[in-house]
C-alpha atoms as a PDB file:
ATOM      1  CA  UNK A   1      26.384  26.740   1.417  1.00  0.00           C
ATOM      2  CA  UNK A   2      22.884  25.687   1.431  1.00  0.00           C
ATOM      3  CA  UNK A   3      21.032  24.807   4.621  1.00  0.00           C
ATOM      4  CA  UNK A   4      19.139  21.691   5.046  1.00  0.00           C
ATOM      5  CA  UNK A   5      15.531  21.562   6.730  1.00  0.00           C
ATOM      6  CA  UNK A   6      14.820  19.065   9.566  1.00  0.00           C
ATOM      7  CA  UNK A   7      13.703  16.257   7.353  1.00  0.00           C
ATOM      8  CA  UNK A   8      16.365  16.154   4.184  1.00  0.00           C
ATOM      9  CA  UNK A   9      18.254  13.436   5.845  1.00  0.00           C
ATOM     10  CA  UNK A  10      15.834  11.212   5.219  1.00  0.00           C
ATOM     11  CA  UNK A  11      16.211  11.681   1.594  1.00  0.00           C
ATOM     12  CA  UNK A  12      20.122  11.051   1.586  1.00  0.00           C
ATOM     13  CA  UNK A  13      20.711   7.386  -0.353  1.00  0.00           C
ATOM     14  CA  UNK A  14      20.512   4.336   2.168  1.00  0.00           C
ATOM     15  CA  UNK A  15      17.930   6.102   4.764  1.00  0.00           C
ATOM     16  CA  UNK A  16      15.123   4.500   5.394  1.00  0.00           C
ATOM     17  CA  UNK A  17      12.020   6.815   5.711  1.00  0.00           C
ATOM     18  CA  UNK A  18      10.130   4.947   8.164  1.00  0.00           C
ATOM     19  CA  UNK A  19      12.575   3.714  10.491  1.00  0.00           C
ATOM     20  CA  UNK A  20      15.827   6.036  10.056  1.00  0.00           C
ATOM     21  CA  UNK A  21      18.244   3.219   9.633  1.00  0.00           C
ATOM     22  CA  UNK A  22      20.788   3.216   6.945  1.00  0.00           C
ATOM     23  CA  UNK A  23      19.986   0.366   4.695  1.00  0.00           C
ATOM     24  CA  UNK A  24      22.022  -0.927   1.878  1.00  0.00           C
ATOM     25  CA  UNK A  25      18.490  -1.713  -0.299  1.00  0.00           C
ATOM     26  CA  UNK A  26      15.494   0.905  -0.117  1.00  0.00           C
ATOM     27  CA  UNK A  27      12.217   0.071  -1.897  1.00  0.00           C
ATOM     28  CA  UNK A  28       9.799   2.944  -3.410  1.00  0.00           C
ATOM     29  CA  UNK A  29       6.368   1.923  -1.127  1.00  0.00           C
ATOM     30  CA  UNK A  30       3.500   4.403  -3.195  1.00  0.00           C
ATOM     31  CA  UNK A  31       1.288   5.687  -0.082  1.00  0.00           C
ATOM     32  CA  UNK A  32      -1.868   5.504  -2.471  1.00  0.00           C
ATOM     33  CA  UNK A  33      -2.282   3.055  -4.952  1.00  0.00           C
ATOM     34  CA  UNK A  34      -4.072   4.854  -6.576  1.00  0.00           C
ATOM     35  CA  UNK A  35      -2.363   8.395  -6.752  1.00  0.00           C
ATOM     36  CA  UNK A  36       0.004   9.454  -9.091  1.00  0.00           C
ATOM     37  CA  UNK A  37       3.643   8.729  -9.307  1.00  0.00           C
ATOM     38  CA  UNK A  38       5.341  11.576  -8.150  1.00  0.00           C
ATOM     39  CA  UNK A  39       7.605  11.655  -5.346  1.00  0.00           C
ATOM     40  CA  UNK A  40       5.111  12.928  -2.667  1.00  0.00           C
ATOM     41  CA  UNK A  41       3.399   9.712  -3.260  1.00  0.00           C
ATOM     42  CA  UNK A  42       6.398   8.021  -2.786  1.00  0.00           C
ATOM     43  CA  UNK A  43       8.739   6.737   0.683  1.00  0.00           C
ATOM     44  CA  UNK A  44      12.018   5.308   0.050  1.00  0.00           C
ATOM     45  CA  UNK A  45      11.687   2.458   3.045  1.00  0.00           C
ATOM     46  CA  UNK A  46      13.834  -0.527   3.722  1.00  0.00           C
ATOM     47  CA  UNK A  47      12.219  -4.006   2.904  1.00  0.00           C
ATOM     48  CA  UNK A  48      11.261  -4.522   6.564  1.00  0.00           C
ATOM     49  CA  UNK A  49       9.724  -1.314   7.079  1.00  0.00           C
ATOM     50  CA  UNK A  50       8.085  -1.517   3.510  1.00  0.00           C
ATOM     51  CA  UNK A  51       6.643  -4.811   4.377  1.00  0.00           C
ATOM     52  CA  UNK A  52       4.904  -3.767   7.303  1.00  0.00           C
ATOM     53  CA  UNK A  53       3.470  -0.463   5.805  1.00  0.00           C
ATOM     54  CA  UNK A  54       1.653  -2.167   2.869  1.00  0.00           C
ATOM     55  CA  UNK A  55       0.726  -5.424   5.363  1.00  0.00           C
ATOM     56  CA  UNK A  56       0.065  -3.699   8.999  1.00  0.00           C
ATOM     57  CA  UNK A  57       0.066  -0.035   8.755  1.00  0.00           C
ATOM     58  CA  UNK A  58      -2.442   0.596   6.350  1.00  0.00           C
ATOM     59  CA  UNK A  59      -5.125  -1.252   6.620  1.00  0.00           C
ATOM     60  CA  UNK A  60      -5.040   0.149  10.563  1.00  0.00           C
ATOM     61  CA  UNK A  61      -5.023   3.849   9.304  1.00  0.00           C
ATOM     62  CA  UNK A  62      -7.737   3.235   7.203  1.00  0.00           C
ATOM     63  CA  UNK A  63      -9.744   1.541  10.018  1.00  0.00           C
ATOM     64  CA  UNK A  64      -8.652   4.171  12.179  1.00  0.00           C
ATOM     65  CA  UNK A  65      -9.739   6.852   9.914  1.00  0.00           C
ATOM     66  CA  UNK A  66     -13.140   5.310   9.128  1.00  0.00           C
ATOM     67  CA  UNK A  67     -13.865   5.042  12.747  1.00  0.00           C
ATOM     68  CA  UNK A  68     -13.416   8.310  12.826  1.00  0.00           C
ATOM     69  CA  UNK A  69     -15.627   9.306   9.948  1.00  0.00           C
ATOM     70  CA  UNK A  70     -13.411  10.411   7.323  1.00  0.00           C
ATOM     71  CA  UNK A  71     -14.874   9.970   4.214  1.00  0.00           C
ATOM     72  CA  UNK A  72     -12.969   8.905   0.445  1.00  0.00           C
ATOM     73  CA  UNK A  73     -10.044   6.957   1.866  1.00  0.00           C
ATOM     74  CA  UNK A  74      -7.912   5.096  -0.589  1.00  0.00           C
ATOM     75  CA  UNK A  75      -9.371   1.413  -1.163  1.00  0.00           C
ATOM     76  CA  UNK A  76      -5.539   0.323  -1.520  1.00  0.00           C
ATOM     77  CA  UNK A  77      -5.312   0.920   2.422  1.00  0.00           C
ATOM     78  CA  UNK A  78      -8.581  -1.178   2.990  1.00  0.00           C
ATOM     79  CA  UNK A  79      -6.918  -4.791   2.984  1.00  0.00           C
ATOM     80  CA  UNK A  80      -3.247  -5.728   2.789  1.00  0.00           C
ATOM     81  CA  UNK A  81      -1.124  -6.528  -0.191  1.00  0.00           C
ATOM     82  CA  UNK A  82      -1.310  -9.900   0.884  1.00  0.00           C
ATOM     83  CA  UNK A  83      -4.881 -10.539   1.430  1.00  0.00           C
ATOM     84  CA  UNK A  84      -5.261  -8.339  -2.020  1.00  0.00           C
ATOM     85  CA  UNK A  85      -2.995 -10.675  -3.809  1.00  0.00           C
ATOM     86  CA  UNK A  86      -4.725 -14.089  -2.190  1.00  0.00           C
ATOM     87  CA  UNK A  87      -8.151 -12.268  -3.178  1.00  0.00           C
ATOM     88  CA  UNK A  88      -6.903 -11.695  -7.106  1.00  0.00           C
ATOM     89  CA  UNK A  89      -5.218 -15.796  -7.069  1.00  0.00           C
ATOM     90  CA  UNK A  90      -8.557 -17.068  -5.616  1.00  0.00           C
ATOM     91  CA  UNK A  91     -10.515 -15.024  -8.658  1.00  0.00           C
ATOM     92  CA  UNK A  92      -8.404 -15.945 -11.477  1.00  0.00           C
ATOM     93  CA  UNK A  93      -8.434 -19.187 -10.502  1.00  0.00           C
ATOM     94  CA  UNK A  94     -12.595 -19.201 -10.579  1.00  0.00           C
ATOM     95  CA  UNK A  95     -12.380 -17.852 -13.739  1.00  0.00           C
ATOM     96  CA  UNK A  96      -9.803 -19.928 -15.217  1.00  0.00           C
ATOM     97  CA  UNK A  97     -12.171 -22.682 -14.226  1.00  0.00           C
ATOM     98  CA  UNK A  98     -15.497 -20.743 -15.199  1.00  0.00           C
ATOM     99  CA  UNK A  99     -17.320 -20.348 -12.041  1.00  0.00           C
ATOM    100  CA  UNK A 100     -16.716 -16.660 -12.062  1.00  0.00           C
ATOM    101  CA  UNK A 101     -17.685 -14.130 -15.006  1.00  0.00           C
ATOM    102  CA  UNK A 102     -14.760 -11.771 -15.744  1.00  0.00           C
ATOM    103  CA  UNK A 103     -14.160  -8.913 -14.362  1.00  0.00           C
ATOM    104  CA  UNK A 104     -17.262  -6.001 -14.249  1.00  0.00           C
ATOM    105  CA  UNK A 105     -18.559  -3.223 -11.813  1.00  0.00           C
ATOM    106  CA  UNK A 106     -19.804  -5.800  -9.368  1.00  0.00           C
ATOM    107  CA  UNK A 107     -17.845  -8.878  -9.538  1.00  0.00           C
ATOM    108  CA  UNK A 108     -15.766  -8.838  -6.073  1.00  0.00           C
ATOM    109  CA  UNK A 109     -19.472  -8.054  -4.456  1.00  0.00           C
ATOM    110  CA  UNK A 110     -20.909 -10.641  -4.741  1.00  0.00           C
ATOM    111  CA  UNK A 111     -21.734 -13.039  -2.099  1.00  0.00           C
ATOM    112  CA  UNK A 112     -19.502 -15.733  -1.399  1.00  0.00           C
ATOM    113  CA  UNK A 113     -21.173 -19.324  -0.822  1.00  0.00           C
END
């Protein structure tokens, strides 16, 4: 018989990783955006818990971290999903109309009037 380590409940089907409740739907939240797919990158949460990781918790670690003066933070953590999403609608929408040239290295700096 094998032994399990501290942490391989939390990999059993229906456990949430974030809040240790068994949950009859998990969602895969990706920690970085932009990392890979594997399953480091990966926590099987519950839609309540995976909702507030991509809206509240990160966007506070990365403040927190930047305060701190660490240095090549994912920009995925920077805003949340939300605001990302109502950024990329208000964009499309500019461009759909024309006031905005497509997408290029600069675009989303630019100052808004």
């Amino acid at each position: 018989m094998s032994r399990k380590g501290p942490h391989d409940y939390m990999k059993s089907p229906g456990i949430c990783e974030m809040c240790g409740h068994h949950v009859g739907v998990r969602q895969k939240a990706h920690i970085m955006a932009e990392g890979k797919k594997t399953e480091s990158n990966v926590l099987m949460l519950c839609p309540t818990c995976h909702i507030m990781f991509d809206t509240y918790l990160k966007p506070k670690v990365f403040k927190a971290m930047m305060e701190a003066g660490l240095q090549e933070l994912p920009e995925s953590w920077k805003k949340s999903i939300y605001e990302q999403a109502a950024e990329a609608s208000a964009k499309a929408l500019k461009r759909k109309r024309g006031t905005e040239p497509a997408a290029g290295p600069d675009w989303d700096k630019a100052p808004v009037r």
